[in-house]
N, C-alpha and C. Protein backbone atom coordinates (compact mmCIF):
# COMPACT_ATOMS: atom_id res chain seq x y z
N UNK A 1 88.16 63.95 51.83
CA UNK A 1 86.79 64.45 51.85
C UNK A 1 86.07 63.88 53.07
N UNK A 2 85.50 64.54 54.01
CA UNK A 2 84.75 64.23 54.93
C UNK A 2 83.37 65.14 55.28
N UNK A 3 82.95 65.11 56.65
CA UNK A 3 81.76 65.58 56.70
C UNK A 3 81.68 66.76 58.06
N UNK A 4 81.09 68.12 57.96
CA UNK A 4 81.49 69.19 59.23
C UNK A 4 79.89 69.04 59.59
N UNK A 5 79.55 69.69 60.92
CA UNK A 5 78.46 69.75 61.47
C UNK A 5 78.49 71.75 61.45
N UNK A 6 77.73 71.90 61.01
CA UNK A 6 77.16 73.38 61.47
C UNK A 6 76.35 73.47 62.68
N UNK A 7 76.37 74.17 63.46
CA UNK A 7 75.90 74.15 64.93
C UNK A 7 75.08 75.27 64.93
N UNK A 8 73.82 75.59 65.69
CA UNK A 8 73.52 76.90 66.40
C UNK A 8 72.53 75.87 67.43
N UNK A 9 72.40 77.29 68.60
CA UNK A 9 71.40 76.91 69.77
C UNK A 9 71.27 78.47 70.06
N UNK A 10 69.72 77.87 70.43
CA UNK A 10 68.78 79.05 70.78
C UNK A 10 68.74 78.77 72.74
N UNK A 11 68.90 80.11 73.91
CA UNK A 11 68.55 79.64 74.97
C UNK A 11 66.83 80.12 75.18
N UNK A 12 66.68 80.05 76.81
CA UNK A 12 65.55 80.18 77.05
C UNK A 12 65.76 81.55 77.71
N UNK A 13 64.77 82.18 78.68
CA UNK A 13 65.37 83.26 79.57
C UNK A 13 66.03 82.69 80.74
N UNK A 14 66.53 81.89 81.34
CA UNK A 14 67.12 81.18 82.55
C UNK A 14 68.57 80.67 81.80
N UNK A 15 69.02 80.72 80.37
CA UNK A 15 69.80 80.74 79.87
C UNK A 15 70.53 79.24 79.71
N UNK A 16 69.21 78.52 79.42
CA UNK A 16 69.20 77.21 78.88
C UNK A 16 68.97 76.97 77.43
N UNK A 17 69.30 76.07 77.46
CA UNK A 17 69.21 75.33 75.73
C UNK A 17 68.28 74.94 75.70
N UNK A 18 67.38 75.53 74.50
CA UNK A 18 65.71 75.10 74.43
C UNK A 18 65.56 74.95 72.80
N UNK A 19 66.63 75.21 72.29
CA UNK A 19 66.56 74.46 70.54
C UNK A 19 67.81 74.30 70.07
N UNK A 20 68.39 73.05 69.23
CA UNK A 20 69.51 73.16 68.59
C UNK A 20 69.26 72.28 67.43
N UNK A 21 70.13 73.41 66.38
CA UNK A 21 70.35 72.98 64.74
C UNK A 21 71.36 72.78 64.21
N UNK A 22 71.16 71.83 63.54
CA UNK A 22 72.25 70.99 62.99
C UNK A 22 72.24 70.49 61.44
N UNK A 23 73.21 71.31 60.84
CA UNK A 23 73.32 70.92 59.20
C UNK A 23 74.87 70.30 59.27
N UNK A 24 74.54 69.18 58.65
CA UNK A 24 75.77 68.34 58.31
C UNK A 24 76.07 68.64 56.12
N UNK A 25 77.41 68.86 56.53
CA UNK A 25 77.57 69.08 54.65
C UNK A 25 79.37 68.61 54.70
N UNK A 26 79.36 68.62 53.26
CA UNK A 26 80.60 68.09 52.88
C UNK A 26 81.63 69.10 53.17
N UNK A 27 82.92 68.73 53.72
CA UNK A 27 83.75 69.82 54.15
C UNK A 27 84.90 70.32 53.06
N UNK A 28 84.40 69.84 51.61
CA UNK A 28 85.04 70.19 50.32
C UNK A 28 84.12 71.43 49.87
N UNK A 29 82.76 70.95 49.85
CA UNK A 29 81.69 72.01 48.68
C UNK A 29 80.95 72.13 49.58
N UNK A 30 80.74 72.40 50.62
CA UNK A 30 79.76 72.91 51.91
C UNK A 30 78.33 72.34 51.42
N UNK A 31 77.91 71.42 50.59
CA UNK A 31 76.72 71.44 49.99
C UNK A 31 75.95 69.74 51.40
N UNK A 32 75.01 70.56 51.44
CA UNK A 32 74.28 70.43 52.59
C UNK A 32 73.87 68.60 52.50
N UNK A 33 74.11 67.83 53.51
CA UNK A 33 73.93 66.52 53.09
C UNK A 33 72.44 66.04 54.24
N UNK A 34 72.41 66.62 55.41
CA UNK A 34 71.33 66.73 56.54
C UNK A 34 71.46 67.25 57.14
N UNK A 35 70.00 67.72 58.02
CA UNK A 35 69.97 68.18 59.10
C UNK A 35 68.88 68.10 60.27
N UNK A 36 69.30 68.55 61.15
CA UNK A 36 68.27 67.77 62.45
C UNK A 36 67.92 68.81 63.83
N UNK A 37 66.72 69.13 64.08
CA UNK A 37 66.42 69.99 64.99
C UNK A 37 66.03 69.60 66.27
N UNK A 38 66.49 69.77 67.31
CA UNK A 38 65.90 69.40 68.77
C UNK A 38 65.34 70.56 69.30
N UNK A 39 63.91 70.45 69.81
CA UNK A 39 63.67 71.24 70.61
C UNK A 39 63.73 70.67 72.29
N UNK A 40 64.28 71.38 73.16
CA UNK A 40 64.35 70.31 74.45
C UNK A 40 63.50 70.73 75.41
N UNK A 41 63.16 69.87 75.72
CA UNK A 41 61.55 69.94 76.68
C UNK A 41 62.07 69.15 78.19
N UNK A 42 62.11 70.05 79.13
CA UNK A 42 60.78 71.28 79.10
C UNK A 42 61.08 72.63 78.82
N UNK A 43 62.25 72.28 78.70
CA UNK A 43 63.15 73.98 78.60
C UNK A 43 62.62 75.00 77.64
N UNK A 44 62.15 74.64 76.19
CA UNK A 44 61.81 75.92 75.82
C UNK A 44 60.05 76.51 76.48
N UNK A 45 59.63 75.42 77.31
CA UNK A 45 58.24 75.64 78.11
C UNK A 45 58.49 76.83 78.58
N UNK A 46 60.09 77.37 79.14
CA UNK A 46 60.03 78.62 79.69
C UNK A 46 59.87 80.19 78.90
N UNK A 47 60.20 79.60 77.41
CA UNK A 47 60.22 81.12 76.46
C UNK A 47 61.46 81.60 76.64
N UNK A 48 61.71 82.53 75.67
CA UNK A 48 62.81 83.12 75.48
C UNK A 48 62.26 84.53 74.84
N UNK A 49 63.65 85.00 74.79
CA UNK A 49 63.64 86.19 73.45
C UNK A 49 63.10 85.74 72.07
N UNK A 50 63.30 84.93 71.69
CA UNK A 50 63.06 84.22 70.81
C UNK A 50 62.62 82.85 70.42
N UNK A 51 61.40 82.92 71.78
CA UNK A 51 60.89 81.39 71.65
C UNK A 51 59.32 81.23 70.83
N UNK A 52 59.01 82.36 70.16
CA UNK A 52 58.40 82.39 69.12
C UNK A 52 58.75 81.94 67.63
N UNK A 53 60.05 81.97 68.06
CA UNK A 53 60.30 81.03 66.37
C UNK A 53 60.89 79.68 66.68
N UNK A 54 60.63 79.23 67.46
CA UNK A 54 61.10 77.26 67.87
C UNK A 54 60.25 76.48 66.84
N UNK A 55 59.26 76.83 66.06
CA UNK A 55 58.27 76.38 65.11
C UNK A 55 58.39 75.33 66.09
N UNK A 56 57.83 74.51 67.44
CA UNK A 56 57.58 73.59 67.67
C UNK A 56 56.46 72.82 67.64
N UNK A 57 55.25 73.24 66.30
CA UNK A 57 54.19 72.32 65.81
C UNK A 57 55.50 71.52 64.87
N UNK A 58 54.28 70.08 65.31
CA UNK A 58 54.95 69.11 64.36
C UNK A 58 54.96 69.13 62.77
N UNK A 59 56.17 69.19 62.02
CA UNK A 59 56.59 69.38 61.12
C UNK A 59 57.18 68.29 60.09
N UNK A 60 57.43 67.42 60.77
CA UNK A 60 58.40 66.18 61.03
C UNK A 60 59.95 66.93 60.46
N UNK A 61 60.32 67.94 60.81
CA UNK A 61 61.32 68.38 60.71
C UNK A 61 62.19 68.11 61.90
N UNK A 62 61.44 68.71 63.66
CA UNK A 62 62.03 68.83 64.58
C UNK A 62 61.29 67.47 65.58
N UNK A 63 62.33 67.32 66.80
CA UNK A 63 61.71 65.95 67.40
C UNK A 63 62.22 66.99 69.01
N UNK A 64 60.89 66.33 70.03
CA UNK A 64 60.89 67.34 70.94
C UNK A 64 61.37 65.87 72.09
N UNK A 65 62.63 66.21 72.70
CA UNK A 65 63.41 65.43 73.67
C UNK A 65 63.66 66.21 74.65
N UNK A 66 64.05 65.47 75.21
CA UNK A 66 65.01 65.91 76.86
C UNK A 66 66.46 66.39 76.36
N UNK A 67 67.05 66.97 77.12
CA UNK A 67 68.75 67.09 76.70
C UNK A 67 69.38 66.19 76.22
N UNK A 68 68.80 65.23 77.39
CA UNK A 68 69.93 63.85 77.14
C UNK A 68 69.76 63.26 76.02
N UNK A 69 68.51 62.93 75.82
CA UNK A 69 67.85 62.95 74.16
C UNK A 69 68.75 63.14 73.03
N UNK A 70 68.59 64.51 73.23
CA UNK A 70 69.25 65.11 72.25
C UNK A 70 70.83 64.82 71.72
N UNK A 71 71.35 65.05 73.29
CA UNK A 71 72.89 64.67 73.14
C UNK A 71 73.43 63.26 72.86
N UNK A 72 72.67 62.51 73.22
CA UNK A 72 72.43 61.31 72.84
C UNK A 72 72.53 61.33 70.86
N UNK A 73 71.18 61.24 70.74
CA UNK A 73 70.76 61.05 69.43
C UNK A 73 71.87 62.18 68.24
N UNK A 74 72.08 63.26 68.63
CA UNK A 74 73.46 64.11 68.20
C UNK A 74 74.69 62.92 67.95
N UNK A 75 75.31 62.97 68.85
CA UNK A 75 76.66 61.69 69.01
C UNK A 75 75.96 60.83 68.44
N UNK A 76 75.56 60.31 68.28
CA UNK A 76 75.38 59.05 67.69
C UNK A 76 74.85 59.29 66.14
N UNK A 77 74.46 60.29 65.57
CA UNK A 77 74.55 61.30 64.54
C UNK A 77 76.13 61.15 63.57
N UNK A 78 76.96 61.65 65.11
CA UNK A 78 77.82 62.98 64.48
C UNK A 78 78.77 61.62 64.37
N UNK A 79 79.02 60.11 64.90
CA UNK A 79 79.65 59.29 65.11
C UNK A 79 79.43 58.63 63.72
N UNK A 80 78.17 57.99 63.48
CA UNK A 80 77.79 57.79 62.26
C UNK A 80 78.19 58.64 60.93
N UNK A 81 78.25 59.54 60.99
CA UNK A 81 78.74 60.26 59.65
C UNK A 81 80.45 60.58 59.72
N UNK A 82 81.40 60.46 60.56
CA UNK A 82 82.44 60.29 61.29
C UNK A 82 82.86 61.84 61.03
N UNK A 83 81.84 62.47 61.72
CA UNK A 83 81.78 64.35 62.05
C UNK A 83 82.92 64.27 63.65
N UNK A 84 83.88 65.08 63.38
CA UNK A 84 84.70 65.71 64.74
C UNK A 84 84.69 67.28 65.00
N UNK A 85 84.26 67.80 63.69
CA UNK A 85 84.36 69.18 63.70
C UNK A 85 82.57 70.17 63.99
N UNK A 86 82.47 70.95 65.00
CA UNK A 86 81.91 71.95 64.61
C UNK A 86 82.16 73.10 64.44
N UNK A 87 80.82 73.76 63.48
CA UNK A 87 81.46 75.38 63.09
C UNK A 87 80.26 76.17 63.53
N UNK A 88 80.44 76.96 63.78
CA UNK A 88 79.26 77.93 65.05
C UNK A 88 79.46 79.16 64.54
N UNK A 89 78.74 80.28 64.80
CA UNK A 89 78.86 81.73 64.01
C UNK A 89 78.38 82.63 66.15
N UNK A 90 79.29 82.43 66.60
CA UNK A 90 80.18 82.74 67.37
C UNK A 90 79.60 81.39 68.85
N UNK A 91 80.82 80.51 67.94
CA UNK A 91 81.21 79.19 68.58
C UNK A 91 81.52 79.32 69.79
N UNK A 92 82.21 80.26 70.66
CA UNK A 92 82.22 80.08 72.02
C UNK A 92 80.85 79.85 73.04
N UNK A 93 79.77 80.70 72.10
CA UNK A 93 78.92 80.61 73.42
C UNK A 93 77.98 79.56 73.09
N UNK A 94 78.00 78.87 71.69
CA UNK A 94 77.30 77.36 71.64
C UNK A 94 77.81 76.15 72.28
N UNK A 95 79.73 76.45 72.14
CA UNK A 95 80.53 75.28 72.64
C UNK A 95 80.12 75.73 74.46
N UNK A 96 80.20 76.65 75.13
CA UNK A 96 79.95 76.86 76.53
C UNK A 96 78.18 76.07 77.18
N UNK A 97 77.20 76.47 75.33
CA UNK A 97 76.15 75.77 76.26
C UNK A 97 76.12 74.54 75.91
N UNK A 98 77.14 73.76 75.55
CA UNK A 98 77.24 72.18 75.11
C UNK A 98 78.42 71.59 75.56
N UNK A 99 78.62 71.40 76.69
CA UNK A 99 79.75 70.92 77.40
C UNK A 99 80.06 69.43 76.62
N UNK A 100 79.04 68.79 76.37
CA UNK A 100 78.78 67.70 76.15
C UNK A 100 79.78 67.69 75.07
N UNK A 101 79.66 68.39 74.34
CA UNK A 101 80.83 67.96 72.85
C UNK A 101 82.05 68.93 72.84
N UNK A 102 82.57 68.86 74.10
CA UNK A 102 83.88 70.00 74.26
C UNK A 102 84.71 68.94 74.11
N UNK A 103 84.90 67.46 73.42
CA UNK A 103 86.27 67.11 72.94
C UNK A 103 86.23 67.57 71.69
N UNK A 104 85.22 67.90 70.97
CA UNK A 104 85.00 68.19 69.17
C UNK A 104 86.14 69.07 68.95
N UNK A 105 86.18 69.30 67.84
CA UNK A 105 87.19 70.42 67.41
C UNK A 105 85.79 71.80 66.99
N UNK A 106 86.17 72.62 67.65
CA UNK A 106 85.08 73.93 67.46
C UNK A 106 85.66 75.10 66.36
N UNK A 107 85.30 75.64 65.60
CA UNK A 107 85.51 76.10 64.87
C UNK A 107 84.57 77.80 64.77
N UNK A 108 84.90 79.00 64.68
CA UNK A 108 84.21 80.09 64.81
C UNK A 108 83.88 80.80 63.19
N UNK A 109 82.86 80.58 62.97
CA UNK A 109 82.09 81.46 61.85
C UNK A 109 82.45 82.78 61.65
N UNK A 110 82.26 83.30 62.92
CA UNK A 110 82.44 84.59 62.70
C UNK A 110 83.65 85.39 62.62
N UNK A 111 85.30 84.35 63.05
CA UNK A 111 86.29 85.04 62.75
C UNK A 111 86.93 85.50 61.33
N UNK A 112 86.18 84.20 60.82
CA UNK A 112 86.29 85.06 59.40
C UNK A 112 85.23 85.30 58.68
N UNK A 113 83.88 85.58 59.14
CA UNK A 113 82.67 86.12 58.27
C UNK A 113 82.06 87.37 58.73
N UNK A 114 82.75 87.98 59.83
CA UNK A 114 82.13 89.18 60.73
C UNK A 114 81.24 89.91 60.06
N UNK A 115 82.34 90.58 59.28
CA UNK A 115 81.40 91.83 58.80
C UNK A 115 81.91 91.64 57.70
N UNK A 116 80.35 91.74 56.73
CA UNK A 116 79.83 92.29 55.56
C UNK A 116 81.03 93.19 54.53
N UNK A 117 81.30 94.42 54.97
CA UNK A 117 82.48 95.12 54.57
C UNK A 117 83.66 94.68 54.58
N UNK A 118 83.94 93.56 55.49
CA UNK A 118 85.56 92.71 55.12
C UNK A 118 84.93 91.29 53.86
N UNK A 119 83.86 91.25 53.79
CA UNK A 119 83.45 89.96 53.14
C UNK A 119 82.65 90.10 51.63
N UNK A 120 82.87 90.94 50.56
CA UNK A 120 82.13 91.43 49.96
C UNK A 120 80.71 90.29 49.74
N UNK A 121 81.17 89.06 49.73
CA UNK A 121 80.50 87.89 48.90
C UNK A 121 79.36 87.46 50.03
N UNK A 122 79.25 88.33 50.78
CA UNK A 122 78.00 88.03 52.16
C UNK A 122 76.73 88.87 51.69
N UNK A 123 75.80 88.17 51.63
CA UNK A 123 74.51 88.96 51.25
C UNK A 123 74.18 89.63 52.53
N UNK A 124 72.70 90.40 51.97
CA UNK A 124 72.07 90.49 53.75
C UNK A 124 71.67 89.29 54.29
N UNK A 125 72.08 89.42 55.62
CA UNK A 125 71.63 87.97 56.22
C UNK A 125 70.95 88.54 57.31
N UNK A 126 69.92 87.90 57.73
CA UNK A 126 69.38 88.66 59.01
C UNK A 126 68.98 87.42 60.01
N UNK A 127 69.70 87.17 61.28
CA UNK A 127 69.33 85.96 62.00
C UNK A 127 68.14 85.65 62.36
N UNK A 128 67.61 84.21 61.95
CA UNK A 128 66.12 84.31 62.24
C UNK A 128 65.83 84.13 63.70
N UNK A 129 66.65 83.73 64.38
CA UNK A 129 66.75 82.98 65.71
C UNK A 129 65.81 81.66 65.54
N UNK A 130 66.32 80.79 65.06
CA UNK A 130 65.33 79.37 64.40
C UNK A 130 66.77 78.98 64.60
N UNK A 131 66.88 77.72 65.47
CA UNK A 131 68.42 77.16 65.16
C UNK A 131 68.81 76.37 64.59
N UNK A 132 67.66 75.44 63.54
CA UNK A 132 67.82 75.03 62.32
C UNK A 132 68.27 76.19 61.48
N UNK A 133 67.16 76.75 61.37
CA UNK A 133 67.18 77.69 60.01
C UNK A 133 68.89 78.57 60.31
N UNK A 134 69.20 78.86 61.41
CA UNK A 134 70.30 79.57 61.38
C UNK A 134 71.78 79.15 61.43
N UNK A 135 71.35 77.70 61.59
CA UNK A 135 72.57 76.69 60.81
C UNK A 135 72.90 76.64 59.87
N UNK A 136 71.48 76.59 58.97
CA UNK A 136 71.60 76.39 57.75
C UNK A 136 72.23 77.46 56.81
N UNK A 137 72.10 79.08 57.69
CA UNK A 137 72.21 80.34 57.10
C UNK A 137 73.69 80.46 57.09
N UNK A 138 74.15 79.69 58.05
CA UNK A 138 75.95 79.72 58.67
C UNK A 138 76.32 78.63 57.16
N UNK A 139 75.73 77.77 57.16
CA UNK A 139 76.54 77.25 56.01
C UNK A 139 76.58 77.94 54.91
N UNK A 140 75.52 78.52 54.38
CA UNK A 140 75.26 79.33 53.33
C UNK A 140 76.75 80.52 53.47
N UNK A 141 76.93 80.65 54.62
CA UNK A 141 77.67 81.86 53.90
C UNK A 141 79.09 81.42 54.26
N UNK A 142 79.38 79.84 54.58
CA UNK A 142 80.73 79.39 54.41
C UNK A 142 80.68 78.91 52.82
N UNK A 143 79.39 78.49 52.40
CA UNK A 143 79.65 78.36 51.07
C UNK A 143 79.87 79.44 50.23
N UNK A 144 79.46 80.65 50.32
CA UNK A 144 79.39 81.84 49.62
C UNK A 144 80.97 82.44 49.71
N UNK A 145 81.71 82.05 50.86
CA UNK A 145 83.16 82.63 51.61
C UNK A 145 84.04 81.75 49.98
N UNK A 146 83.50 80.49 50.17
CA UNK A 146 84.15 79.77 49.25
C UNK A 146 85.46 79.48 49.60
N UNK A 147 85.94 79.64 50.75
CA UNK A 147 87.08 79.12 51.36
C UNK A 147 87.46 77.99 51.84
N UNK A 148 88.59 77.33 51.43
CA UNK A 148 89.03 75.80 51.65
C UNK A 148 88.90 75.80 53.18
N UNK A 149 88.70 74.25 53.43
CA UNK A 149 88.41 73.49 55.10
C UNK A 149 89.19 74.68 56.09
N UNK A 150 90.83 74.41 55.32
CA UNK A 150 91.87 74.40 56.08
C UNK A 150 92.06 76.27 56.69
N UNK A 151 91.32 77.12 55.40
CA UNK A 151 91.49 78.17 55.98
C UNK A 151 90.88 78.44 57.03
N UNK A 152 89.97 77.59 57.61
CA UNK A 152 89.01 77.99 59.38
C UNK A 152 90.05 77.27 60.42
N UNK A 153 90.98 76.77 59.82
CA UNK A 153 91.80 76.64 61.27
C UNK A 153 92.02 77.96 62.11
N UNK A 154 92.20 79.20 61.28
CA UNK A 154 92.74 80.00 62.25
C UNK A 154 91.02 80.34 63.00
N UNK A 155 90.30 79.50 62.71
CA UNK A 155 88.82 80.34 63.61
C UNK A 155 89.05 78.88 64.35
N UNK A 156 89.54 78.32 64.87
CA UNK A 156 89.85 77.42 65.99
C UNK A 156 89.62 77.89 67.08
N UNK A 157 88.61 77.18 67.85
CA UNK A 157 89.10 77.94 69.21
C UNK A 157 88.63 76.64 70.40
């Protein structure tokens, strides 16, 4: 029994990282143990497609850092809970904007949650673009998949 990190990041329009969410849960019962939001400053100063939902009034949910900040305070997170794995709901282009944790083992959401019609047990889900909230939505529907650790090896990548 150990512990997975759920990943998402939101960019800006210059196609920077200007929010990232992070739900940590048990990698037996997906049941949610924490989670932690960075917004990175100054980067989401530029806006995005979706930099209306960064909720960046203080909440004491999210803490507004620099990258390094972030990547920092992350690792030392993901070290503490002795997390190696993330799982992303299409992990290539979170692992591409996080060089920083390309020794992790990355894991893809979406090779086995795509579509709805291969997955009966997937509600509607509609992405909020919040990269807390859409971490949290990725776990939800690895818990709903109800599939053991070992079957996301083949979403390895």
């Amino acid at each position: 029994m150990g512990k997975i990190a759920i990943i998402d990041t939101e960019t800006n329009w210059d196609d920077e990282v200007m929010s990232i969410g992070i739900a940590l849960a048990d990698d037996y019962d997906y049941e949610l143990k924490d989670s932690k939001y960075f917004i990175i400053d100054p980067c989401y100063k530029a806006g995005g497609m979706f930099g209306d939902r960064l909720e960046v009034k203080p909440k004491g949910m999210n803490v507004i850092c620099s990258r390094r900040e972030a990547i920092e305070a992350i690792y030392k997170w993901l070290v503490f809970n002795d997390v190696d794995s993330f799982f992303a709901y299409n992990a290539p282009f979170d692992k591409n904007h996080l060089p920083e944790f390309g020794k992790f083992k990355w894991y893809d959401i979406m090779r086995v949650a795509a579509y709805k019609q291969h997955n009966p047990k997937i509600s509607d889900e509609h992405e909020s673009h919040n990269a807390l909230r859409d971490a949290l939505d990725e776990l939800k529907i690895m818990e709903m998949l109800g599939l053991e650790i070992e079957e996301y090896e083949i979403a390895r990548i």
